[in-house]
N, C-alpha and C. Protein backbone atom coordinates (compact mmCIF):
# COMPACT_ATOMS: atom_id res chain seq x y z
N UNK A 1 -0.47 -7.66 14.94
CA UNK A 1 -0.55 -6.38 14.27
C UNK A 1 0.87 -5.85 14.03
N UNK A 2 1.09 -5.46 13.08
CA UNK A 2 2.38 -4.40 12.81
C UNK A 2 2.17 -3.16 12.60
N UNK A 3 3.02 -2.26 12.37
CA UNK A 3 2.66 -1.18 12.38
C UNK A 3 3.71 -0.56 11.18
N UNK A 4 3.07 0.19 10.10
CA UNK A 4 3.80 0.91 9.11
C UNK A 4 3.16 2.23 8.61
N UNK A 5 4.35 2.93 7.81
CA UNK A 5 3.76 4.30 7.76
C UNK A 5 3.30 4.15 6.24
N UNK A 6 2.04 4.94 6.29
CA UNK A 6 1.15 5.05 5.07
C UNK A 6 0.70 6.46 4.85
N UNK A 7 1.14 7.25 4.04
CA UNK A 7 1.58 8.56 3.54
C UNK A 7 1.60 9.43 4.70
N UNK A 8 3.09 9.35 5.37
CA UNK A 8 3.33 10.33 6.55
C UNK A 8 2.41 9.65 7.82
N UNK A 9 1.78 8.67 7.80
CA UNK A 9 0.60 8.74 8.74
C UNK A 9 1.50 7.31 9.40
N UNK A 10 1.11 6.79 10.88
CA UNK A 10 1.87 5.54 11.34
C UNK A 10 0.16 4.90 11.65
N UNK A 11 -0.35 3.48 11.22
CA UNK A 11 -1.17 2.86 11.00
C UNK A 11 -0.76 1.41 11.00
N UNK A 12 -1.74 0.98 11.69
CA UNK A 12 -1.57 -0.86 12.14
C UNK A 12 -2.33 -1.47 11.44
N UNK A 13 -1.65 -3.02 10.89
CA UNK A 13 -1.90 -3.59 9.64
C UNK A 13 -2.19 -5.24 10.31
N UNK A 14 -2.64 -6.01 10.05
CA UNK A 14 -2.77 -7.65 10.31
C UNK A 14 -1.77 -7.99 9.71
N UNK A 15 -1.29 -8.86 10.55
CA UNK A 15 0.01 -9.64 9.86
C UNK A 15 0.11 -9.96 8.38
N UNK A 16 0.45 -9.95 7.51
CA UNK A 16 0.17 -10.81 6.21
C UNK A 16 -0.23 -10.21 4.98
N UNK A 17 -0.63 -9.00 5.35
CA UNK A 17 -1.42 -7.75 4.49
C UNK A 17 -0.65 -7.56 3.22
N UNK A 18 -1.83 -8.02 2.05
CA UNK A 18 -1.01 -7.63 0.87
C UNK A 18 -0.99 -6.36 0.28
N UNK A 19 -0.55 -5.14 -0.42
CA UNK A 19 -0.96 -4.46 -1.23
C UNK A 19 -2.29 -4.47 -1.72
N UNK A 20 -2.46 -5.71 -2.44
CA UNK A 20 -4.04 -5.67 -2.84
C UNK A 20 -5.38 -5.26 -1.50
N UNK A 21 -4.93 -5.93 -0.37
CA UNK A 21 -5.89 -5.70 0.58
C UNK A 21 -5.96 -4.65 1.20
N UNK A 22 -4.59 -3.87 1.32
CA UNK A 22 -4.75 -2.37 1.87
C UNK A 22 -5.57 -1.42 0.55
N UNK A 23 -5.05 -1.52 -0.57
CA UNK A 23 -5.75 -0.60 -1.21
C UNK A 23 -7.54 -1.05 -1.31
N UNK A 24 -7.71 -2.17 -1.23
CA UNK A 24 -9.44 -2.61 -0.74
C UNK A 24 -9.97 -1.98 0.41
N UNK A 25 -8.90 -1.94 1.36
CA UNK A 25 -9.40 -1.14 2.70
C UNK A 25 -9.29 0.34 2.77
N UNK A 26 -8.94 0.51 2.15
CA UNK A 26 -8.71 2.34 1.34
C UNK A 26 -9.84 2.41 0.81
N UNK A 27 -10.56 1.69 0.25
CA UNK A 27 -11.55 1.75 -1.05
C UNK A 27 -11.01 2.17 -2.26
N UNK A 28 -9.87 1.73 -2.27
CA UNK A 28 -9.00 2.80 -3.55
C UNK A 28 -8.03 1.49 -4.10
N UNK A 29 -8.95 1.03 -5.01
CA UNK A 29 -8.50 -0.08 -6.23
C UNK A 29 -7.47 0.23 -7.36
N UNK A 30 -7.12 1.75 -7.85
CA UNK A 30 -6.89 2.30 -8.44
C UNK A 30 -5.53 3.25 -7.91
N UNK A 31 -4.04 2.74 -7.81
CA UNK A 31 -3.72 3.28 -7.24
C UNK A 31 -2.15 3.14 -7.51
N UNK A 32 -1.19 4.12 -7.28
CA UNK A 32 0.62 3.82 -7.73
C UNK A 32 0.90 3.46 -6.12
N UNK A 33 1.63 2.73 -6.20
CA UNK A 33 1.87 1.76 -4.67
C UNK A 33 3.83 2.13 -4.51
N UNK A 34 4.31 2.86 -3.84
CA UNK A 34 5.86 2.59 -3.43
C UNK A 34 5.86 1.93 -2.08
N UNK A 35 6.67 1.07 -1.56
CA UNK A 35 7.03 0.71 -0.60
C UNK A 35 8.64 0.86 -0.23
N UNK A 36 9.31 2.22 0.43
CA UNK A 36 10.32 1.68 0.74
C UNK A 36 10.78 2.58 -0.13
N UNK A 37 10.48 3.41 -0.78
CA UNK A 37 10.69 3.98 -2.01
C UNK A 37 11.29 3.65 -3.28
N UNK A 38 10.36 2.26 -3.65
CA UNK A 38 10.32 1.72 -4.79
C UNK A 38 8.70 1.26 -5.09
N UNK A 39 8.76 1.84 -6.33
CA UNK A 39 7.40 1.53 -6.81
C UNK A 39 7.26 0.05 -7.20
N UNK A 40 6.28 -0.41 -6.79
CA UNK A 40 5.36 -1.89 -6.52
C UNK A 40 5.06 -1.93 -7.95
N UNK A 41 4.63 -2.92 -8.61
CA UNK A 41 4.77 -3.19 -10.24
C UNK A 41 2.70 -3.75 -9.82
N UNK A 42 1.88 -3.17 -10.65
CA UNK A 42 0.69 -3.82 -10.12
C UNK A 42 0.57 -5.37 -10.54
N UNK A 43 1.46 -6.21 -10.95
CA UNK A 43 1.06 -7.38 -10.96
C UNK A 43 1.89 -8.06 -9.97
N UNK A 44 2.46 -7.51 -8.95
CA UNK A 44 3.18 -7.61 -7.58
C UNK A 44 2.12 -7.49 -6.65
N UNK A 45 0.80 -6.83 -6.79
CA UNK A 45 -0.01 -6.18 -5.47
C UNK A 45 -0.88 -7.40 -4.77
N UNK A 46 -1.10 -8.36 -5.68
CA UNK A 46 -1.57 -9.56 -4.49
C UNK A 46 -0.35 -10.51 -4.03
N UNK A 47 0.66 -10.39 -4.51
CA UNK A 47 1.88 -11.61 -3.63
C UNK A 47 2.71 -10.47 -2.59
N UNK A 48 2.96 -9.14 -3.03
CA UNK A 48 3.53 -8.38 -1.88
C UNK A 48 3.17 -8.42 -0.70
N UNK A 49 3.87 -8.98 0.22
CA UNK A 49 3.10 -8.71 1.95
C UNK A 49 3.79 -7.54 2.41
N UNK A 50 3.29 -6.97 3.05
CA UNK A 50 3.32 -5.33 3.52
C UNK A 50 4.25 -5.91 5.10
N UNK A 51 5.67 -5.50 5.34
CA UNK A 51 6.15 -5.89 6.75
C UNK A 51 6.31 -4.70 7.42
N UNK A 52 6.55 -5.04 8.90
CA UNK A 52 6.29 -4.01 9.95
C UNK A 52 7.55 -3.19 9.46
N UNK A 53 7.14 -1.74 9.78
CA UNK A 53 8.41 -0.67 9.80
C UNK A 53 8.04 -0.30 8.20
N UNK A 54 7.81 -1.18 7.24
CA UNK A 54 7.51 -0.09 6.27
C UNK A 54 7.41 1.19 5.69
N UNK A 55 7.51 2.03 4.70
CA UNK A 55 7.14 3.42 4.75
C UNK A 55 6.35 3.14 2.89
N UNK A 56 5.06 3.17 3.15
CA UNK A 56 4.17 3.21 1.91
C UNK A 56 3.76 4.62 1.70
N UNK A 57 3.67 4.85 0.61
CA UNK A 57 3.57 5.88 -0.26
C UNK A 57 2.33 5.44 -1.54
N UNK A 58 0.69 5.69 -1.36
CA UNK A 58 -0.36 5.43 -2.03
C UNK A 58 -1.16 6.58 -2.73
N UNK A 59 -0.62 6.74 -4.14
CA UNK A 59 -1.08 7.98 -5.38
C UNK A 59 -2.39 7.41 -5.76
N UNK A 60 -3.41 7.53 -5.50
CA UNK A 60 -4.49 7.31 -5.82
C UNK A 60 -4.37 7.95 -7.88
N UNK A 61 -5.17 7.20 -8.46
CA UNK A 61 -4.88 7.38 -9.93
C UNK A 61 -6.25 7.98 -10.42
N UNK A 62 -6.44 9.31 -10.90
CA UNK A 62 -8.01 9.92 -11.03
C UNK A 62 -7.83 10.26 -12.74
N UNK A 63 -8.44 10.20 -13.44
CA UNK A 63 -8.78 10.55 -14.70
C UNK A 63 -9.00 12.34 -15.29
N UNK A 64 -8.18 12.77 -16.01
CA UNK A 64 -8.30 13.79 -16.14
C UNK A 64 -8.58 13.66 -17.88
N UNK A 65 -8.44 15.07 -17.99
CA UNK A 65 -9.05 15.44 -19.48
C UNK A 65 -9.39 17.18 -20.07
């Protein structure tokens, strides 16, 4: 397990954890990803592995109008 921060919050991750799988475990498919304070490009979110000490930052993306 590692441990990284995910908006202000400190939360433990399985080794190996991509972007794609945290936002699956969020239930939140839909989403602006920074790590580190650089924004993640979404065709980065399944090869990014998430490492311990991290600081993620997850904007959920909602539809307005």
């Amino acid at each position: 397990m590692l441990k990284v921060t995910l908006n202000k919050k400190e939360i433990e991750l399985s080794e190996g954890t991509t972007v794609t799988e945290l936002l699956e475990s969020l239930n939140n498919k839909k989403a602006a990803v920074w790590i580190n304070g650089t924004q993640i490009l979404k065709a980065e979110y399944d090869s990014r592995v998430i490492a311990s000490g991290d600081v993620l930052r997850v904007l959920r993306m909602i539809a307005g109008g």
